[in-house]
Protein backbone atom coordinates (compact mmCIF):
# COMPACT_ATOMS: atom_id res chain seq x y z
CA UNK A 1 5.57 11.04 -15.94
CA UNK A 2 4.97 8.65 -13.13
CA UNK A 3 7.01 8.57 -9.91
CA UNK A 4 7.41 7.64 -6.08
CA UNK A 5 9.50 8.96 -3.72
CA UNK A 6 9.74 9.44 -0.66
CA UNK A 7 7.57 12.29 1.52
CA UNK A 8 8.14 13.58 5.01
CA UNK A 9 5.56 16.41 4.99
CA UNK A 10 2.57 15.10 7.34
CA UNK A 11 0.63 17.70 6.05
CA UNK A 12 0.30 16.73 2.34
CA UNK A 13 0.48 12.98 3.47
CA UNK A 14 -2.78 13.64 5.56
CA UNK A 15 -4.62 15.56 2.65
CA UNK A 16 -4.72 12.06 0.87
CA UNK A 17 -5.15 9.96 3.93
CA UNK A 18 -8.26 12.42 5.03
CA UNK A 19 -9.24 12.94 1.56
CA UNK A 20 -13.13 11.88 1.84
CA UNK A 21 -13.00 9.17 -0.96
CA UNK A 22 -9.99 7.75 0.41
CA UNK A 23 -11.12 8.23 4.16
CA UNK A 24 -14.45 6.60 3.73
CA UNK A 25 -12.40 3.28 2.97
CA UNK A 26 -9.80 3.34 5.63
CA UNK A 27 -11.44 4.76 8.36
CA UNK A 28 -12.11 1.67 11.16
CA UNK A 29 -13.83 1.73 14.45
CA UNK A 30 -11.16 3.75 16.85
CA UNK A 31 -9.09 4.15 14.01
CA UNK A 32 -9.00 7.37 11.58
CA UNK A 33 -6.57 7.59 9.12
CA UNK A 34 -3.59 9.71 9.30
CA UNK A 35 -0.21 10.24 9.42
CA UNK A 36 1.99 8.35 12.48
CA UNK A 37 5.47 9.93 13.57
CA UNK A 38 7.58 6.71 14.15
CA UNK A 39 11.14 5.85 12.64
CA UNK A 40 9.65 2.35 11.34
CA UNK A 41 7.04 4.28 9.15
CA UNK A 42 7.89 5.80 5.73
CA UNK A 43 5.63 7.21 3.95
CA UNK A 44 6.34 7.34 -0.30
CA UNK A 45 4.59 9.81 -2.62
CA UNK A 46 2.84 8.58 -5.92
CA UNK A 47 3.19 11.47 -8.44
CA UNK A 48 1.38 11.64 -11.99
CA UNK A 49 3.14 14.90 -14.15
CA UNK A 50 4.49 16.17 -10.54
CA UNK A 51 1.28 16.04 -8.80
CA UNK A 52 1.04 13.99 -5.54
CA UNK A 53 -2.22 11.25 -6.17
CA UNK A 54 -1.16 9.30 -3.59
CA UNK A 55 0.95 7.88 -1.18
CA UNK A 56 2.43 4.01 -0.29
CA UNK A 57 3.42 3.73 3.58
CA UNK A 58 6.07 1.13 4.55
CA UNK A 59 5.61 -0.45 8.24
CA UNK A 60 9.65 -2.09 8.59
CA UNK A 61 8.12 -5.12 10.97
CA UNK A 62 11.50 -6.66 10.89
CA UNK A 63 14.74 -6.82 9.28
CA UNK A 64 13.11 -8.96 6.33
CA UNK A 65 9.71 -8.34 6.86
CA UNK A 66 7.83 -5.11 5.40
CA UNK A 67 3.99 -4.17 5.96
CA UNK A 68 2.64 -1.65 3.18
CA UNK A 69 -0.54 0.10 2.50
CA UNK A 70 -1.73 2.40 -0.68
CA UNK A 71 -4.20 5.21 -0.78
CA UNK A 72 -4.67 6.79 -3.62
CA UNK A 73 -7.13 9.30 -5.19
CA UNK A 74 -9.21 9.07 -7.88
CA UNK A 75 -6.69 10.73 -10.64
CA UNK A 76 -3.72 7.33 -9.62
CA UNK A 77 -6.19 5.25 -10.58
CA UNK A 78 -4.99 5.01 -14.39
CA UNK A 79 -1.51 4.51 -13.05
CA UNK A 80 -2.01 2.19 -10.15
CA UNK A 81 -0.34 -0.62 -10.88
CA UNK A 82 2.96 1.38 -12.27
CA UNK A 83 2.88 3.20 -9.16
CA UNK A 84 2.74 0.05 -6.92
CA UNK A 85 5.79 -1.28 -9.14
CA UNK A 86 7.98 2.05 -8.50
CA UNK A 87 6.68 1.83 -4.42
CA UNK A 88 7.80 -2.02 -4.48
CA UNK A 89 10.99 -1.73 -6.70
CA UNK A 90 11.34 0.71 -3.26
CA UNK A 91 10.80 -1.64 -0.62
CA UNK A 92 12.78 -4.25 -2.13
CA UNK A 93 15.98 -2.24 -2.79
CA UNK A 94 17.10 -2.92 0.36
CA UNK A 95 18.81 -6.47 0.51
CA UNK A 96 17.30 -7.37 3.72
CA UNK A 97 13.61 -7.19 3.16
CA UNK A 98 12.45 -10.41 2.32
CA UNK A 99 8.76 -9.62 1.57
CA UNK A 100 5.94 -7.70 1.85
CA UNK A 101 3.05 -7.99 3.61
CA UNK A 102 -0.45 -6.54 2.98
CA UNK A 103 -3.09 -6.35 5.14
CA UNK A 104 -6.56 -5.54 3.36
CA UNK A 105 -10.05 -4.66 4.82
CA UNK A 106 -12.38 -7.98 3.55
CA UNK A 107 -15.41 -5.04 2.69
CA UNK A 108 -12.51 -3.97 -0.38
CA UNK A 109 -11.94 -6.48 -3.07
CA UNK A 110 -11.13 -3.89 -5.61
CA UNK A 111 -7.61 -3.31 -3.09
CA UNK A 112 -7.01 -7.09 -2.58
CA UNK A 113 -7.22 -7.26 -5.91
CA UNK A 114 -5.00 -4.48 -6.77
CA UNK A 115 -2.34 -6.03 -5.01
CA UNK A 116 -2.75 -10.03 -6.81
CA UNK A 117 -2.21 -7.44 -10.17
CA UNK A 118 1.29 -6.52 -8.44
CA UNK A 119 2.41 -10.07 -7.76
CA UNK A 120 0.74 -10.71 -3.92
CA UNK A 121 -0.68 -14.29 -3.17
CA UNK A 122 -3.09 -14.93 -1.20
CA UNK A 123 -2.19 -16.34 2.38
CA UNK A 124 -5.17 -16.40 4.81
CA UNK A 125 -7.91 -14.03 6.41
CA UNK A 126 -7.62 -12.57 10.04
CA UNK A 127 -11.53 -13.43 10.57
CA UNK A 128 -13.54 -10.34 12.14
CA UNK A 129 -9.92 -8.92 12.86
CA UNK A 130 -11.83 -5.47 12.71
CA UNK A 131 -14.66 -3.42 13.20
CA UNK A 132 -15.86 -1.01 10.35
CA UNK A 133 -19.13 0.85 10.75
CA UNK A 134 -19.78 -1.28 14.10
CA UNK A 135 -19.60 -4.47 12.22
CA UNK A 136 -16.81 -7.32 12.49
CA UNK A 137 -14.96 -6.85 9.41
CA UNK A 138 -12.24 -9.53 8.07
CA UNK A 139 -8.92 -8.79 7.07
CA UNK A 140 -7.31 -10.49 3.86
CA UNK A 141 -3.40 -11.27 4.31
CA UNK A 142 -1.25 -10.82 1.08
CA UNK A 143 1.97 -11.12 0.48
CA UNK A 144 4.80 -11.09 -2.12
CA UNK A 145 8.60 -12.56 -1.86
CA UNK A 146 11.24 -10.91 -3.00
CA UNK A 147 11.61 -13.56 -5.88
CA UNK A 148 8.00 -13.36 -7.27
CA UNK A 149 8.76 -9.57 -7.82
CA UNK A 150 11.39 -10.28 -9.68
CA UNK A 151 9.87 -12.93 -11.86
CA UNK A 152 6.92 -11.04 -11.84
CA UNK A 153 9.05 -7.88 -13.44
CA UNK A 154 10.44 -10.08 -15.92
CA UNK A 155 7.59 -12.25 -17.13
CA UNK A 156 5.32 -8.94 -17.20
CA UNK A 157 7.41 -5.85 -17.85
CA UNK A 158 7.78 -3.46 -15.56
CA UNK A 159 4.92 -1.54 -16.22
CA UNK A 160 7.30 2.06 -15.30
């Protein structure tokens, strides 16, 4: 059984963030991983048969406006996609939020492309907007309206 919900233990939250696998591709220049303590961040826990794999983390930017990440381990991988349904079917259940935004590291395809598979276009790239391992790293902007989730859902399935 696949779910997401929401987590509020920093501990468990930075097992996956700090996880090695996991760490080796968010970790940036002056930047490690980890859990932040502020009332704009929620953090959501992927679960496969009970077992936290992962865990989504909503930045609220604005009233419409909602930056997300994913980091999951090895075992999510199966469910990915499902998972980032449930975490989006999330952000989107309040009325407000307009889209999502996604900011992804230009050194991982495999996560930009994770997030075209749940509906995200393509809409520009922050050029050297980072540094990773002392290099100038692009960033890849995503993002996903509230109505291309929905026709996504439909034309699709729900994958959950």
């Amino acid at each position: 059984m696949l779910s997401v919900q929401p987590i509020k233990d920093s501990a468990a939250t930075n097992a996956i963030l700090c996880n090695p696998w996991v760490h080796a591709k968010l970790a940036q220049d002056g930047r490690e991983p980890g859990y932040i303590d502020h009332p704009l961040v929620s953090y959501h826990g992927a679960y496969v048969d009970g077992s936290l794999v992962g865990v989504f983390i909503a930045v609220q930017f604005t009233r419409w406006e909602v930056e997300v990440h994913a980091a999951m381990l090895r075992p999510a991988i199966p469910h990915g996609r499902a998972l980032g349904r449930l975490f989006l079917d999330t952000v989107f259940a309040t009325p407000d939020v307009l889209r999502a935004t996604a900011y992804v590291l230009g050194s991982l395809p495999s996560a930009a492309n994770y997030c075209r598979r749940l509906g995200f276009v393509d809409e520009g790239v922050r050029r050297s907007a980072c540094m990773v391992g002392g290099v100038p790293t692009d960033i890849v902007v995503l993002g996903l309206v509230r109505g291309a989730l929905l026709s996504t859902a439909i034309g699709h399935g729900s994958n959950h």
